[in-house]
N, C-alpha and C. Protein backbone atom coordinates (compact mmCIF):
# COMPACT_ATOMS: atom_id res chain seq x y z
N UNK A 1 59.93 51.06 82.51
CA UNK A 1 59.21 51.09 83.77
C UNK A 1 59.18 49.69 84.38
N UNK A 2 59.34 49.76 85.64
CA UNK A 2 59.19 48.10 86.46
C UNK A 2 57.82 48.49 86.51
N UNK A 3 57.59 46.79 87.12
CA UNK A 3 56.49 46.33 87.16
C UNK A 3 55.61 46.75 88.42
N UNK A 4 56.32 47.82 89.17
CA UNK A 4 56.01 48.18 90.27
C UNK A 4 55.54 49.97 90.34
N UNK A 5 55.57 50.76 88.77
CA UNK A 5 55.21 51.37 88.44
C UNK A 5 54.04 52.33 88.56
N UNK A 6 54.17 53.39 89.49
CA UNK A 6 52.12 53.36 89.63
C UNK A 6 51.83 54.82 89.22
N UNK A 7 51.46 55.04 87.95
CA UNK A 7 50.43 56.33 87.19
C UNK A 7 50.47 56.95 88.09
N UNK A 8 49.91 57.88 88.29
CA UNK A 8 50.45 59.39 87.17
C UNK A 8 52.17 59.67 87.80
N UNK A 9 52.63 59.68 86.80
CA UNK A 9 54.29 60.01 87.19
C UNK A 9 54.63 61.46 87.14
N UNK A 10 56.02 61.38 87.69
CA UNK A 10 55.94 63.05 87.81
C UNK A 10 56.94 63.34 86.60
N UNK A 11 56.64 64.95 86.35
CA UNK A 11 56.68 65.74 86.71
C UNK A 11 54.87 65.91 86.86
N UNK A 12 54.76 66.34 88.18
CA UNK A 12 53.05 66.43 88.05
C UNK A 12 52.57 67.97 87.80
N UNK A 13 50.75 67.81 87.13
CA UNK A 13 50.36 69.20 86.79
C UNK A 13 49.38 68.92 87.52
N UNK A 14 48.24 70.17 88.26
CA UNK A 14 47.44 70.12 89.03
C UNK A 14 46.85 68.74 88.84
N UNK A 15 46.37 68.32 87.67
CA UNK A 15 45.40 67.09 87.69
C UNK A 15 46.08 65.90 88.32
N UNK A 16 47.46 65.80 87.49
CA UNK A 16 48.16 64.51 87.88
C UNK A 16 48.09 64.67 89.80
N UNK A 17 48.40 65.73 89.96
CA UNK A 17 48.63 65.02 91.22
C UNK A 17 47.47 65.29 92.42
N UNK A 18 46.05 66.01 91.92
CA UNK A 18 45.44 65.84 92.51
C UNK A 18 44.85 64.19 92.42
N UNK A 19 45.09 63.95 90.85
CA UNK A 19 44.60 62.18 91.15
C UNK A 19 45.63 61.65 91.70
N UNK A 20 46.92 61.82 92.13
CA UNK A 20 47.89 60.85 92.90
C UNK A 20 47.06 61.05 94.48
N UNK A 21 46.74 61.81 94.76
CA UNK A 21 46.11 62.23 96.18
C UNK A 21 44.72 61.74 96.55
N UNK A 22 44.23 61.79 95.00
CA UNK A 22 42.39 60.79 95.51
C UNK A 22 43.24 59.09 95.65
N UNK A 23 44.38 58.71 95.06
CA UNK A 23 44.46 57.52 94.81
C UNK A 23 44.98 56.79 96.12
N UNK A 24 46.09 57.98 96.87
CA UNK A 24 46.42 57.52 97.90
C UNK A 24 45.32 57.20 99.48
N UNK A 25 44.55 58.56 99.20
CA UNK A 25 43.25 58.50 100.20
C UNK A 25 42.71 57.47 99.93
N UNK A 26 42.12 56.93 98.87
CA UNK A 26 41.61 55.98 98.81
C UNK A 26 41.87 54.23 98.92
N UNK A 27 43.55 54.50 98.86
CA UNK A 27 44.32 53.24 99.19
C UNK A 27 44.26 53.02 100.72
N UNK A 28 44.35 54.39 101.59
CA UNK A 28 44.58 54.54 102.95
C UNK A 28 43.16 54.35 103.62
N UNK A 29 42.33 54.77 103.04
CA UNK A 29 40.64 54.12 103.24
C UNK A 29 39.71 53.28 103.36
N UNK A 30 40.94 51.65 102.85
CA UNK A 30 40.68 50.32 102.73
C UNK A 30 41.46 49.68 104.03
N UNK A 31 42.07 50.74 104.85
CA UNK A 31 43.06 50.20 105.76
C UNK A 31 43.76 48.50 105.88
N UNK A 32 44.26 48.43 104.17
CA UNK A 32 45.17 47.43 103.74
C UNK A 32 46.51 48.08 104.22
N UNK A 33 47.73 47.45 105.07
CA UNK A 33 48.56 47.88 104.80
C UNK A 33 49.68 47.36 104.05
N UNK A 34 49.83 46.04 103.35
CA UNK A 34 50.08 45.73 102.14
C UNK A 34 49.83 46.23 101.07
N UNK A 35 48.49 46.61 100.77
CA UNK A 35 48.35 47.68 99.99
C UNK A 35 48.79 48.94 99.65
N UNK A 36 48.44 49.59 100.58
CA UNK A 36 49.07 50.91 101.29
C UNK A 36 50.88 50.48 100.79
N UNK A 37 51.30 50.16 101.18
CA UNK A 37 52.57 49.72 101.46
C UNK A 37 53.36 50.20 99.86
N UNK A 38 52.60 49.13 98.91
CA UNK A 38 53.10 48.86 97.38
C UNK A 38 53.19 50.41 96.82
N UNK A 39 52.47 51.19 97.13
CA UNK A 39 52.93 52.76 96.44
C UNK A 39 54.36 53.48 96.84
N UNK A 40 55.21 52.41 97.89
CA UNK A 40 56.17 53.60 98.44
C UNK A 40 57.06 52.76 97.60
N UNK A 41 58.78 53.08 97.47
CA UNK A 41 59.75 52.33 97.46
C UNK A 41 59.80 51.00 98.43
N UNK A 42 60.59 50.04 97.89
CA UNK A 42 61.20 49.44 99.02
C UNK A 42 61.86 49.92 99.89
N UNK A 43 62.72 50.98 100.02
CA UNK A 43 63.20 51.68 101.05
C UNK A 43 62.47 52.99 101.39
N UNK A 44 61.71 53.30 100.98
CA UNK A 44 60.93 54.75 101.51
C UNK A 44 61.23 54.89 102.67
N UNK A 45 61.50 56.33 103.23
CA UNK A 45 62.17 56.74 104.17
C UNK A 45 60.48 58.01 104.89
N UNK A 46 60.02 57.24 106.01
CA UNK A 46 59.21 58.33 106.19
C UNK A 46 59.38 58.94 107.42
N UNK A 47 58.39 59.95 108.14
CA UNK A 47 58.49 60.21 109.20
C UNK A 47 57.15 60.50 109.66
N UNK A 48 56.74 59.94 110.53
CA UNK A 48 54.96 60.07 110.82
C UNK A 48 54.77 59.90 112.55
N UNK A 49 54.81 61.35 112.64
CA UNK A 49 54.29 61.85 114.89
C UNK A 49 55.85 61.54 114.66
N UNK A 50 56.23 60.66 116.03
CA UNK A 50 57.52 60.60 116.37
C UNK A 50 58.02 59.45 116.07
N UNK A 51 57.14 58.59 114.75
CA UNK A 51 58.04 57.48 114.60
C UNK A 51 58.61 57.57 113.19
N UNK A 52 59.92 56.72 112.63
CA UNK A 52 60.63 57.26 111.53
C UNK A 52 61.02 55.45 110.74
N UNK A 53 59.27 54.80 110.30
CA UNK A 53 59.95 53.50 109.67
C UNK A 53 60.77 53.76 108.55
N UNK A 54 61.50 53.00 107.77
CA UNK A 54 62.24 52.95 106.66
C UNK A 54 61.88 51.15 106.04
N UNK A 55 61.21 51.45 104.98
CA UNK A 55 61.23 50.44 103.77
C UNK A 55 59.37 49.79 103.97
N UNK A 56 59.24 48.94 103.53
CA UNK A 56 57.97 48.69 103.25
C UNK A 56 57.33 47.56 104.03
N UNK A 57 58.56 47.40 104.93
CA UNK A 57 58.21 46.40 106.08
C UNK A 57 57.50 46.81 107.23
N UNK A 58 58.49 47.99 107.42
CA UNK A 58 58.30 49.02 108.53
C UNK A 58 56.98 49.31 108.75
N UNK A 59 56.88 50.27 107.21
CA UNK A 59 55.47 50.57 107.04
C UNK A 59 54.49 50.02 107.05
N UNK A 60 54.32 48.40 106.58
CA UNK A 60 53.23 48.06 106.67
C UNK A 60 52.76 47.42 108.09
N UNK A 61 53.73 47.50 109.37
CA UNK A 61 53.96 47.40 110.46
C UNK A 61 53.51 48.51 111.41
N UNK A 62 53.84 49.53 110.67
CA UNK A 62 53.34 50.86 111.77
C UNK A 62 51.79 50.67 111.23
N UNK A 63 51.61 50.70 110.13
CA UNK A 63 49.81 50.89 109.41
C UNK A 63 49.25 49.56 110.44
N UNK A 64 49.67 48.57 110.31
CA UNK A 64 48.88 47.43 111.06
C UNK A 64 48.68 48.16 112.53
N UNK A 65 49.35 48.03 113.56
CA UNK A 65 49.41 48.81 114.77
C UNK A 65 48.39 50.35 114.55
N UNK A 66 48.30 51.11 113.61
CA UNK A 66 47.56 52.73 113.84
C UNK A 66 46.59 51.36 113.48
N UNK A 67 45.89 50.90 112.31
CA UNK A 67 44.25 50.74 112.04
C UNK A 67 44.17 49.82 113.33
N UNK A 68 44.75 49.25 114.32
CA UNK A 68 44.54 48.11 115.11
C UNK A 68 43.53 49.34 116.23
N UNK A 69 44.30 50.53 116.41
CA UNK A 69 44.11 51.50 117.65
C UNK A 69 43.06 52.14 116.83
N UNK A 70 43.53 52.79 115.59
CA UNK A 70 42.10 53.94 115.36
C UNK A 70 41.03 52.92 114.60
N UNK A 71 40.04 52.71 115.65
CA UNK A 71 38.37 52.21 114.59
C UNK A 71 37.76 53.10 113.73
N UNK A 72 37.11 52.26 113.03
CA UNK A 72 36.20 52.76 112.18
C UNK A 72 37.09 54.48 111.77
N UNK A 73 37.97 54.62 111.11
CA UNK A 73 38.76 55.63 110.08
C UNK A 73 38.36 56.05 109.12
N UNK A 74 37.85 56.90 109.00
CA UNK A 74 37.93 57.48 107.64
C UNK A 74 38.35 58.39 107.30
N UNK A 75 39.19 58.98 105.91
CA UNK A 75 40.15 59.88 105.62
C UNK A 75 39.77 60.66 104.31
N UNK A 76 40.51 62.06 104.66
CA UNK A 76 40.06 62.48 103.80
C UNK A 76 41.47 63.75 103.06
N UNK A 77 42.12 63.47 102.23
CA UNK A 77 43.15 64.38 102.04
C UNK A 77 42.88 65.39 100.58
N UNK A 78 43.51 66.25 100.96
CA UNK A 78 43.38 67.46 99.79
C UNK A 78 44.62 67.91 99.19
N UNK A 79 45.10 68.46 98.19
CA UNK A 79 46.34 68.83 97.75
C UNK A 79 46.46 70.33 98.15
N UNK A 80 47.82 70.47 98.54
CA UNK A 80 47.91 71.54 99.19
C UNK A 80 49.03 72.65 98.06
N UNK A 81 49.84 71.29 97.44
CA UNK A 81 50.83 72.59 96.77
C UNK A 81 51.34 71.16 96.08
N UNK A 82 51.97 71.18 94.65
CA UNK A 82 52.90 70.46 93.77
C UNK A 82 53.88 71.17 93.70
N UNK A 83 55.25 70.18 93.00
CA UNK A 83 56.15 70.68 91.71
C UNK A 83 56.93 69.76 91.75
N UNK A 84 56.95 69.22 90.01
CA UNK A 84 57.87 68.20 89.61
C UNK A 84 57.32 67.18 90.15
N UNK A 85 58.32 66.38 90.86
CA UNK A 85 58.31 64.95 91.68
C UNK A 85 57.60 65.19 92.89
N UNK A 86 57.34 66.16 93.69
CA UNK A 86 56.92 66.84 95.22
C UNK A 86 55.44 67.00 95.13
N UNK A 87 54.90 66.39 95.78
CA UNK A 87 53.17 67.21 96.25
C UNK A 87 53.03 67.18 97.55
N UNK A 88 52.51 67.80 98.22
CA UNK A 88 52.44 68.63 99.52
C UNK A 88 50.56 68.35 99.78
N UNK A 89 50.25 67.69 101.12
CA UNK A 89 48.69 67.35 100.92
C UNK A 89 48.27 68.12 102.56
N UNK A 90 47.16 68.22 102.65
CA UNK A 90 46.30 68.38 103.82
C UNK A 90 45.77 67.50 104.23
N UNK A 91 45.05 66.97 105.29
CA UNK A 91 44.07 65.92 105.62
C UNK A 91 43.40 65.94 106.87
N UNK A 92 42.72 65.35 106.93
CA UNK A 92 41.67 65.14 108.24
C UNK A 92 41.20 63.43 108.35
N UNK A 93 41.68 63.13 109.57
CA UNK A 93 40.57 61.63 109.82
C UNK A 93 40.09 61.48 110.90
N UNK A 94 38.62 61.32 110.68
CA UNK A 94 38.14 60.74 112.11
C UNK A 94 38.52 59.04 112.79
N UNK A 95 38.34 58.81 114.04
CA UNK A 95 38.28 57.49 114.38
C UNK A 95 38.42 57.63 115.84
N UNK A 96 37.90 55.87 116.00
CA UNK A 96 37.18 55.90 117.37
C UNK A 96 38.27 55.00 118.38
N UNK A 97 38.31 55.14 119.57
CA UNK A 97 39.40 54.13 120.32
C UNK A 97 38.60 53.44 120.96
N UNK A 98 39.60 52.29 121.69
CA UNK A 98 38.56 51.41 122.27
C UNK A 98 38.20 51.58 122.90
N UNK A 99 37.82 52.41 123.66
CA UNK A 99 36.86 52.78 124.57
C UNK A 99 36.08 53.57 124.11
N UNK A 100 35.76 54.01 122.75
CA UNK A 100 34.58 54.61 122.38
C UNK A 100 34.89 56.25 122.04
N UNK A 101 35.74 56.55 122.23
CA UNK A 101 36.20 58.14 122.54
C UNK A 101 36.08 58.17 121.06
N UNK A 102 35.76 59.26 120.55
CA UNK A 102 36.07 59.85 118.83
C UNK A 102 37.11 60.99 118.67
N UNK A 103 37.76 60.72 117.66
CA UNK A 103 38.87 61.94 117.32
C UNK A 103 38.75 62.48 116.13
N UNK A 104 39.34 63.16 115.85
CA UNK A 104 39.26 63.79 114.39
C UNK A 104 40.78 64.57 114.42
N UNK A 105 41.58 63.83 113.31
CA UNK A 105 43.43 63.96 113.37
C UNK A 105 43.57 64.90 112.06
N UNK A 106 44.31 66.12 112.35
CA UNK A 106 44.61 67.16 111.43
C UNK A 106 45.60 66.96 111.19
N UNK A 107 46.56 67.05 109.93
CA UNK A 107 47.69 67.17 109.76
C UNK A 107 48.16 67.24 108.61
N UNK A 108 49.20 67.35 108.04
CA UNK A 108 49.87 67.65 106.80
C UNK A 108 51.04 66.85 106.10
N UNK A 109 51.30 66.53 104.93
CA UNK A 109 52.80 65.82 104.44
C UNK A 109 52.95 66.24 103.83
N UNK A 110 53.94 66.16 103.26
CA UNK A 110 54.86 65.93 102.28
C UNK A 110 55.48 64.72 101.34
N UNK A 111 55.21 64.90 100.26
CA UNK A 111 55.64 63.43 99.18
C UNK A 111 56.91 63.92 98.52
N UNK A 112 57.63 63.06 98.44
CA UNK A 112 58.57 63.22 97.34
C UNK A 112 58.32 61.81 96.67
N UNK A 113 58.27 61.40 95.07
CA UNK A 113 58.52 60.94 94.34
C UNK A 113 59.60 60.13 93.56
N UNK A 114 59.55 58.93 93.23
CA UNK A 114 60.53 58.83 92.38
C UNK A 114 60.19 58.97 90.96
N UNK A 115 60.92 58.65 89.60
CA UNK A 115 60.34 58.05 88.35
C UNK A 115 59.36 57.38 87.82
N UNK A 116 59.48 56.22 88.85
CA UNK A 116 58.49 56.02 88.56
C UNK A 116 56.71 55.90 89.09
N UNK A 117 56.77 56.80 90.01
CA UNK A 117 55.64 57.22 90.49
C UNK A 117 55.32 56.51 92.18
N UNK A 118 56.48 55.79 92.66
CA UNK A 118 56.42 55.31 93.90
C UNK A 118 57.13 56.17 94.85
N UNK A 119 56.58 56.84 96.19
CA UNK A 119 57.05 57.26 96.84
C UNK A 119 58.01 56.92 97.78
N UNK A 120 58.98 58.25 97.31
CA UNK A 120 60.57 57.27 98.32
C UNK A 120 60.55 58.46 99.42
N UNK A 121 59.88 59.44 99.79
CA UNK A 121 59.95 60.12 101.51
C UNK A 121 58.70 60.57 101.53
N UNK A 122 57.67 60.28 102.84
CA UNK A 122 56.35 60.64 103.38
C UNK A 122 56.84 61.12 104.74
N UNK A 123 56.54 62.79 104.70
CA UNK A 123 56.91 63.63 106.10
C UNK A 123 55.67 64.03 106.50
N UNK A 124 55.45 63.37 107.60
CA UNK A 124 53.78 63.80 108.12
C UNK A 124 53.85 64.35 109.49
N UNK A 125 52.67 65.55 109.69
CA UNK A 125 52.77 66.39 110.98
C UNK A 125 51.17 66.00 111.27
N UNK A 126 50.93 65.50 112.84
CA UNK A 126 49.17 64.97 112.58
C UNK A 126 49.05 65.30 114.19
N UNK A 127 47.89 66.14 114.33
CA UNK A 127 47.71 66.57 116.05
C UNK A 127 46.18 66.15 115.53
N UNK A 128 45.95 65.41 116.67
CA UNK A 128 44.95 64.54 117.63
C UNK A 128 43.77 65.89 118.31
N UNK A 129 42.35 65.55 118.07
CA UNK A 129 41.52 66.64 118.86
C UNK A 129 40.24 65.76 119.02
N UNK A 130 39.95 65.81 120.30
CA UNK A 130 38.85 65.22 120.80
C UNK A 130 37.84 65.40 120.01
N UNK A 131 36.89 64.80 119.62
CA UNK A 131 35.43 65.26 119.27
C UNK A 131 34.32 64.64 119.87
N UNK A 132 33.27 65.04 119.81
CA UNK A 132 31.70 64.07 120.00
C UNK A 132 31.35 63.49 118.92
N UNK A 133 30.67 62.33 119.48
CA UNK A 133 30.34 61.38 118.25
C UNK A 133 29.36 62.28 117.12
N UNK A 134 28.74 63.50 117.97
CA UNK A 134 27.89 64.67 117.16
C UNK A 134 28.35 65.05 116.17
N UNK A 135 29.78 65.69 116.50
CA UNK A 135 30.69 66.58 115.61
C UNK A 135 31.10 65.76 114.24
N UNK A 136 31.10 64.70 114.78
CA UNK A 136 31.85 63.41 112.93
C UNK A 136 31.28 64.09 111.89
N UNK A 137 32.11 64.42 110.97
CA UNK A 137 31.54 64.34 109.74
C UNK A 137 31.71 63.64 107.97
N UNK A 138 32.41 62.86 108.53
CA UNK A 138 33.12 61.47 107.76
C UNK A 138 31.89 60.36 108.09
N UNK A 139 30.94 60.17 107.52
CA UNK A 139 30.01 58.92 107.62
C UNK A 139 29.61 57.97 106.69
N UNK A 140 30.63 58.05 105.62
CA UNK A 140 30.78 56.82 104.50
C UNK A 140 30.99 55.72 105.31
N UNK A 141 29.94 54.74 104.13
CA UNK A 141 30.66 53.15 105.02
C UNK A 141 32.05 53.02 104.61
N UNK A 142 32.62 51.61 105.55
CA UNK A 142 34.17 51.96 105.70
C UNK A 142 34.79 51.93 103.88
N UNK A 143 35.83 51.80 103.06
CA UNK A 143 36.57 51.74 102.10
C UNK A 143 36.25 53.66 101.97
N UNK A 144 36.52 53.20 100.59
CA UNK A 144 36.59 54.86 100.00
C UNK A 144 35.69 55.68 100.24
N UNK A 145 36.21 56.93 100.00
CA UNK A 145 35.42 58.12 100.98
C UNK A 145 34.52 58.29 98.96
N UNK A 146 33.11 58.13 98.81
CA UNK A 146 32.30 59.15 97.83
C UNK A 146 32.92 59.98 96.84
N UNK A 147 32.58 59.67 95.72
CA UNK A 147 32.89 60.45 94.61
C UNK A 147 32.40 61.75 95.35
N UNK A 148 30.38 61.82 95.54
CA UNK A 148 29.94 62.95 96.22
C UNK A 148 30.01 63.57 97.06
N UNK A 149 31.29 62.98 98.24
CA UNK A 149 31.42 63.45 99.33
C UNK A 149 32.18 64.83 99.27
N UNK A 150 31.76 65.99 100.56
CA UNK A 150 32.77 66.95 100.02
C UNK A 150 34.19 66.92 100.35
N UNK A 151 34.81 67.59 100.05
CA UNK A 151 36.20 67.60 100.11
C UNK A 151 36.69 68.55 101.58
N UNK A 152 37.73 68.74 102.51
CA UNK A 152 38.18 69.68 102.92
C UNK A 152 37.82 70.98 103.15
N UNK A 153 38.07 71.80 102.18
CA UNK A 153 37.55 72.71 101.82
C UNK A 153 35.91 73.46 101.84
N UNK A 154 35.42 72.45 101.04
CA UNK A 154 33.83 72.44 101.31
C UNK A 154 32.97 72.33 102.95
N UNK A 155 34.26 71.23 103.31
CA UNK A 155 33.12 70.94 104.75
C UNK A 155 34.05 72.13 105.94
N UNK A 156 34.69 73.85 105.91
CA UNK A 156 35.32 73.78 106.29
C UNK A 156 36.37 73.19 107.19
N UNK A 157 36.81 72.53 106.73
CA UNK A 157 38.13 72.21 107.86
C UNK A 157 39.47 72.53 107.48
């Protein structure tokens, strides 16, 4: 294993990769994108709305630019389906623009895996829906979303 190695590797079983999915939410929750960044390959090949970075430059370039636009973010993803190297997630995030407007972004990916547990393709589908600052229901302070918080599921969405 390189030194760039990151637990739980695949082939994944429900657990493994529901913890690959608290690990990534929670990397994406610190809105580091250096951070963020170190879980993919150096070349990870993604595709996220209509833009398509490649490698870990890219990425931590598009992440700087989204946390610059969406304030105060918080995220929340669920596992939707595994197998092998592949997990398939759900998610929801709220956040605010500069002018105050609140959103709440639905959407879905796709992971593929390598060996050693760094992702080499992130395919993401994410539609945008107005909300009131009423409707939020993401109100952790900013980093990680609560062990106690509910999940997806629980809060329907």
């Amino acid at each position: 294993m390189s030194d760039e190695a990151k637990a739980p590797f695949p082939p994944y079983t429900e657990e493994t990769a529901k913890q690959k999915v608290r690990m990534a939410e929670d990397a994406w929750n610190t809105k580091d994108p250096v951070k963020v960044s170190m879980a993919y390959t150096p070349d990870s090949r993604w595709r996220n709305r209509d833009t398509f970075p490649v490698g870990r430059e890219q990425i931590q370039e598009l992440l700087t630019n989204k946390w610059q636009k969406e304030r105060d973010y918080r995220l929340v993803k669920e596992l939707w389906a595994y197998d092998n190297n592949r997990i398939s997630v759900r998610f929801a995030y709220e956040w605010q623009d500069a002018e105050g407007n609140w959103f709440r972004s639905y959407g879905n990916e796709n992971w593929q895996f390598n060996e050693q547990g760094l992702m080499q393709e992130r395919h993401a589908s994410i539609n945008d829906l107005p909300i009131a600052e009423s409707e939020r229901k993401f109100h952790w302070p900013a980093g990680p979303r609560p062990l106690d918080h509910p999940e997806l599921s629980e809060m329907g969405l």
